[in-house]
Protein backbone atom coordinates (compact mmCIF):
# COMPACT_ATOMS: atom_id res chain seq x y z
CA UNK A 1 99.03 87.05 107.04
CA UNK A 2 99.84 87.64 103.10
CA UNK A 3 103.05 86.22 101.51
CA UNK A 4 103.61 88.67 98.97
CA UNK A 5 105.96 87.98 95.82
CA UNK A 6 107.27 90.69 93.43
CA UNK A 7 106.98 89.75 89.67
CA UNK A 8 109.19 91.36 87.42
CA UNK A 9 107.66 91.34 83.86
CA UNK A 10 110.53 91.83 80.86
CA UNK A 11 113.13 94.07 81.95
CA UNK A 12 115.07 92.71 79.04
CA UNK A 13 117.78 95.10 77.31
CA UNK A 14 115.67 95.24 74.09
CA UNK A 15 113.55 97.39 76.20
CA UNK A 16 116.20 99.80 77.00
CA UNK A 17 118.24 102.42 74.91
CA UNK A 18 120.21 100.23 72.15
CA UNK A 19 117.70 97.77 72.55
CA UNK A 20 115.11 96.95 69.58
CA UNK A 21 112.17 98.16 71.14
CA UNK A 22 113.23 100.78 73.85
CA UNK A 23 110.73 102.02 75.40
CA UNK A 24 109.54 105.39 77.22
CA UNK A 25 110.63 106.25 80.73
CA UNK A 26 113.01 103.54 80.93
CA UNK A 27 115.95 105.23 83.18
CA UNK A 28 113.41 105.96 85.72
CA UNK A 29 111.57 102.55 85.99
CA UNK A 30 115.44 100.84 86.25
CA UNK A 31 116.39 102.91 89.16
CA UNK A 32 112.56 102.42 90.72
CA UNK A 33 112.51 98.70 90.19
CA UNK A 34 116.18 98.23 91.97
CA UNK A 35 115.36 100.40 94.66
CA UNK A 36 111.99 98.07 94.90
CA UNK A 37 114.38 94.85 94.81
CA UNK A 38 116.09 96.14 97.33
CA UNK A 39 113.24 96.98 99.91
CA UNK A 40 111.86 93.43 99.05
CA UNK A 41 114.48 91.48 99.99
CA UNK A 42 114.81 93.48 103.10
CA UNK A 43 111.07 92.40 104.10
CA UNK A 44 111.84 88.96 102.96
CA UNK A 45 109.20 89.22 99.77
CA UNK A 46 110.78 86.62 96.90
CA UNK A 47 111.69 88.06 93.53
CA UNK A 48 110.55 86.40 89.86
CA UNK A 49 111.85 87.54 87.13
CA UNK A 50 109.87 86.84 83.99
CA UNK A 51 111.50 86.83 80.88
CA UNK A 52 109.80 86.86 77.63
CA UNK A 53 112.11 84.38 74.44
CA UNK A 54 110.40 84.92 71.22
CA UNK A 55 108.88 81.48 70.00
CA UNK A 56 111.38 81.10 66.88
CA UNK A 57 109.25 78.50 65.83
CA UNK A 58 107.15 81.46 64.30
CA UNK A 59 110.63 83.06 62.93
CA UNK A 60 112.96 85.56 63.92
CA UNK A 61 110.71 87.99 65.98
CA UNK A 62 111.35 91.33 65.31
CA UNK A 63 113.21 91.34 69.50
CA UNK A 64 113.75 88.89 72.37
CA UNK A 65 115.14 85.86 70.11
CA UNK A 66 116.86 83.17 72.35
CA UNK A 67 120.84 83.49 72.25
CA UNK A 68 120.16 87.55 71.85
CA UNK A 69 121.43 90.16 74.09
CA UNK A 70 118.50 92.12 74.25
CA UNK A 71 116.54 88.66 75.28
CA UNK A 72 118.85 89.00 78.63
CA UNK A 73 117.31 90.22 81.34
CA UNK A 74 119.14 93.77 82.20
CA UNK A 75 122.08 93.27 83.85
CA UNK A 76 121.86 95.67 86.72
CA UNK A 77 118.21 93.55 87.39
CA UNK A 78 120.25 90.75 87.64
CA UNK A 79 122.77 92.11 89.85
CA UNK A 80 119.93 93.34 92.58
CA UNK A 81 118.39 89.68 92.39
CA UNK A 82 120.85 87.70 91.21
CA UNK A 83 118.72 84.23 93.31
CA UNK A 84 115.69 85.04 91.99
CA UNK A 85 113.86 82.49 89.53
CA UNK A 86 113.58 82.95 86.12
CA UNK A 87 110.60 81.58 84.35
CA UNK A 88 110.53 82.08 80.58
CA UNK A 89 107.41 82.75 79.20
CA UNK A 90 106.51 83.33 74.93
CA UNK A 91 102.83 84.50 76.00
CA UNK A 92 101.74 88.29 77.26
CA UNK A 93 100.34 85.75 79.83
CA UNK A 94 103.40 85.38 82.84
CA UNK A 95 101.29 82.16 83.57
CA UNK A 96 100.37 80.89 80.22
CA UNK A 97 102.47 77.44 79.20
CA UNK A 98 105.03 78.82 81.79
CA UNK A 99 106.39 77.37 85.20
CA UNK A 100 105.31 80.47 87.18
CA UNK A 101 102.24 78.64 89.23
CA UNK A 102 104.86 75.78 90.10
CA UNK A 103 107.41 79.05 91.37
CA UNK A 104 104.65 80.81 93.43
CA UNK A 105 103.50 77.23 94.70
CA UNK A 106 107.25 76.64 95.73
CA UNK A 107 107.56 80.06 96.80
CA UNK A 108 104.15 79.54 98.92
CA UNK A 109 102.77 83.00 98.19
CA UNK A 110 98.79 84.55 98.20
CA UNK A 111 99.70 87.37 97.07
CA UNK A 112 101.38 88.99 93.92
CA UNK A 113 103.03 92.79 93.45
CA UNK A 114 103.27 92.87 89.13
CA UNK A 115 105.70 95.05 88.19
CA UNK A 116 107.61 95.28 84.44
CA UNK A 117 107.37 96.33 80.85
CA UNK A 118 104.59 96.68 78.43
CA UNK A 119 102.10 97.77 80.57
CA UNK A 120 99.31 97.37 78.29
CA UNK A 121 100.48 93.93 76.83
CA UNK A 122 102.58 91.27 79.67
CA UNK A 123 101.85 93.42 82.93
CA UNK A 124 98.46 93.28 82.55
CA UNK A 125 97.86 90.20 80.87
CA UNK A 126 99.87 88.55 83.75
CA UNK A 127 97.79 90.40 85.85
CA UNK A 128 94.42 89.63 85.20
CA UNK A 129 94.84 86.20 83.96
CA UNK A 130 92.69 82.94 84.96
CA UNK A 131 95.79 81.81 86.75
CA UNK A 132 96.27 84.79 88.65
CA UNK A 133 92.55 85.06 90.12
CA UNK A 134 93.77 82.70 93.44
CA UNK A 135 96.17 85.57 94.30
CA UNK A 136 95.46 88.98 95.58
CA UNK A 137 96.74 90.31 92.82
CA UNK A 138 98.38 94.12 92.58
CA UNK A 139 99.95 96.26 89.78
CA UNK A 140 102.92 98.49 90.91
CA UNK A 141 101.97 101.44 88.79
CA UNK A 142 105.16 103.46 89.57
CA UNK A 143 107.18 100.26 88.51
CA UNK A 144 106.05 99.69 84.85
CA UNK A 145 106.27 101.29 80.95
CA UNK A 146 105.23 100.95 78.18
CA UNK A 147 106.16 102.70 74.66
CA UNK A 148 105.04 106.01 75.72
CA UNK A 149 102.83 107.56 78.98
CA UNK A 150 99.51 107.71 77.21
CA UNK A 151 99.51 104.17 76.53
CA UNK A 152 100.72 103.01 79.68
CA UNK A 153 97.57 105.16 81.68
CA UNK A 154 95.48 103.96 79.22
CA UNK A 155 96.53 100.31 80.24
CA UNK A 156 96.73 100.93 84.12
CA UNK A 157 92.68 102.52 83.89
CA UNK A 158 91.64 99.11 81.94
CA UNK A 159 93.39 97.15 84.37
CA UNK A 160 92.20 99.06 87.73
CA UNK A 161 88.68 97.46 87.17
CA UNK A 162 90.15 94.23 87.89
CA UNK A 163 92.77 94.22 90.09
CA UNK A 164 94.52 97.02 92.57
CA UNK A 165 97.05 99.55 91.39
CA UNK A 166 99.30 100.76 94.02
CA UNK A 167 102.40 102.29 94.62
CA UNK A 168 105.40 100.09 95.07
CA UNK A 169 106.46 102.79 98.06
CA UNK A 170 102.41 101.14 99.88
CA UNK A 171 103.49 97.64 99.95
CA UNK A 172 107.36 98.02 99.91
C-alpha cells in the first residue's frame, strides 16, 4: 500500500498578479491546487508546502527575500492547509540543504504527488532529484506553471522521461 504526500512547490505571492515574477495561468492553478488540498486531506494524503527564501547572502534577489510579502506563501494556500509543514528551501532542488527528507521520513511516505510553480526550474528539479529516486515519484501536470505554456510543456516532456506525469483528478 503507497503513502502518498502532496508537495507544493512555491505558491508564493511573487508568483501571482502584484507579485515580482507573476507568472502565466496563475488563477487557474490557485483554484486547482485548493481544490487538490482539499481532496487530499479528505483521503488522509499529508500536505508540504515548500517555500523558496532567496539566499541574501548573495544580495537582494530580484523576488522571494526573507521578511517580503511575496516570499509568503499565498494566503488562500495557507488557509486550505493551514497544518501542513513548511520546509524552506534556497535550491530549485525541494531536497537540496533542506529538511524535506526528515518531513517525508516523519510523515512515513513512498510516494510523492509534485505539484507548484516553475515547472521547468523547482518542480522538476524536486522531482527528479537524487533524493527523490527512493519515492515513486509523480508530477501533477494540471497543478503547476511556469512563465508561460510553452515553457511549462517543454518542462513536463523533459521531465516525463524520468518520472510519471499525471493528473491530480488520477491520484486525488
Amino acid at each position: 500500500m503507497t503513502k502518498p504526500a502532496l508537495l507544493l512547490i512555491d505558491l508564493q505571492n511573487d508568483y501571482f498578479p502584484g507579485g515580482k515574477f507573476a507568472l502565466w495561468n496563475t488563477d487557474a492553478i490557485l483554484a486547482a491546487t485548493e481544490i487538490a488540498i482539499t481532496k487530499a486531506k479528505a483521503k488522509g494524503i499529508p500536505v508540504v508546502h515548500i517555500q523558496h527564501i532567496a539566499d541574501s547572502s548573495l544580495g537582494i534577489a530580484p523576488f522571494f527575500n526573507e521578511g517580503t510579502e511575496g516570499a509568503d506563501i499565498h494566503p488562500r494556500i495557507l488557509a486550505a492547509a493551514p497544518d501542513a509543514p513548511v520546509v524552506i528551501k534556497a535550491f530549485a532542488d525541494g531536497f537540496h540543504q533542506t529538511q524535506l527528507e526528515e518531513t517525508l521520513q516523519q510523515l512515513g511516505v513512498d510516494t510523492l504527488y509534485v505539484a507548484g510553480m516553475m515547472t521547468q526550474n523547482c518542480v522538476t528539479h524536486t522531482a527528479i532529484s537524487k533524493a527523490a529516486e527512493k519515492y515513486d515519484v509523480s508530477i501533477l501536470a494540471d497543478l503547476c506553471t511556469t512563465v508561460d505554456e510553452m515553457i511549462h510543456n517543454i518542462a513536463l516532456n523533459a521531465a516525463s522521461t524520468r518520472v510519471a506525469l499525471v493528473p491530480s483528478a488520477q491520484v486525488l
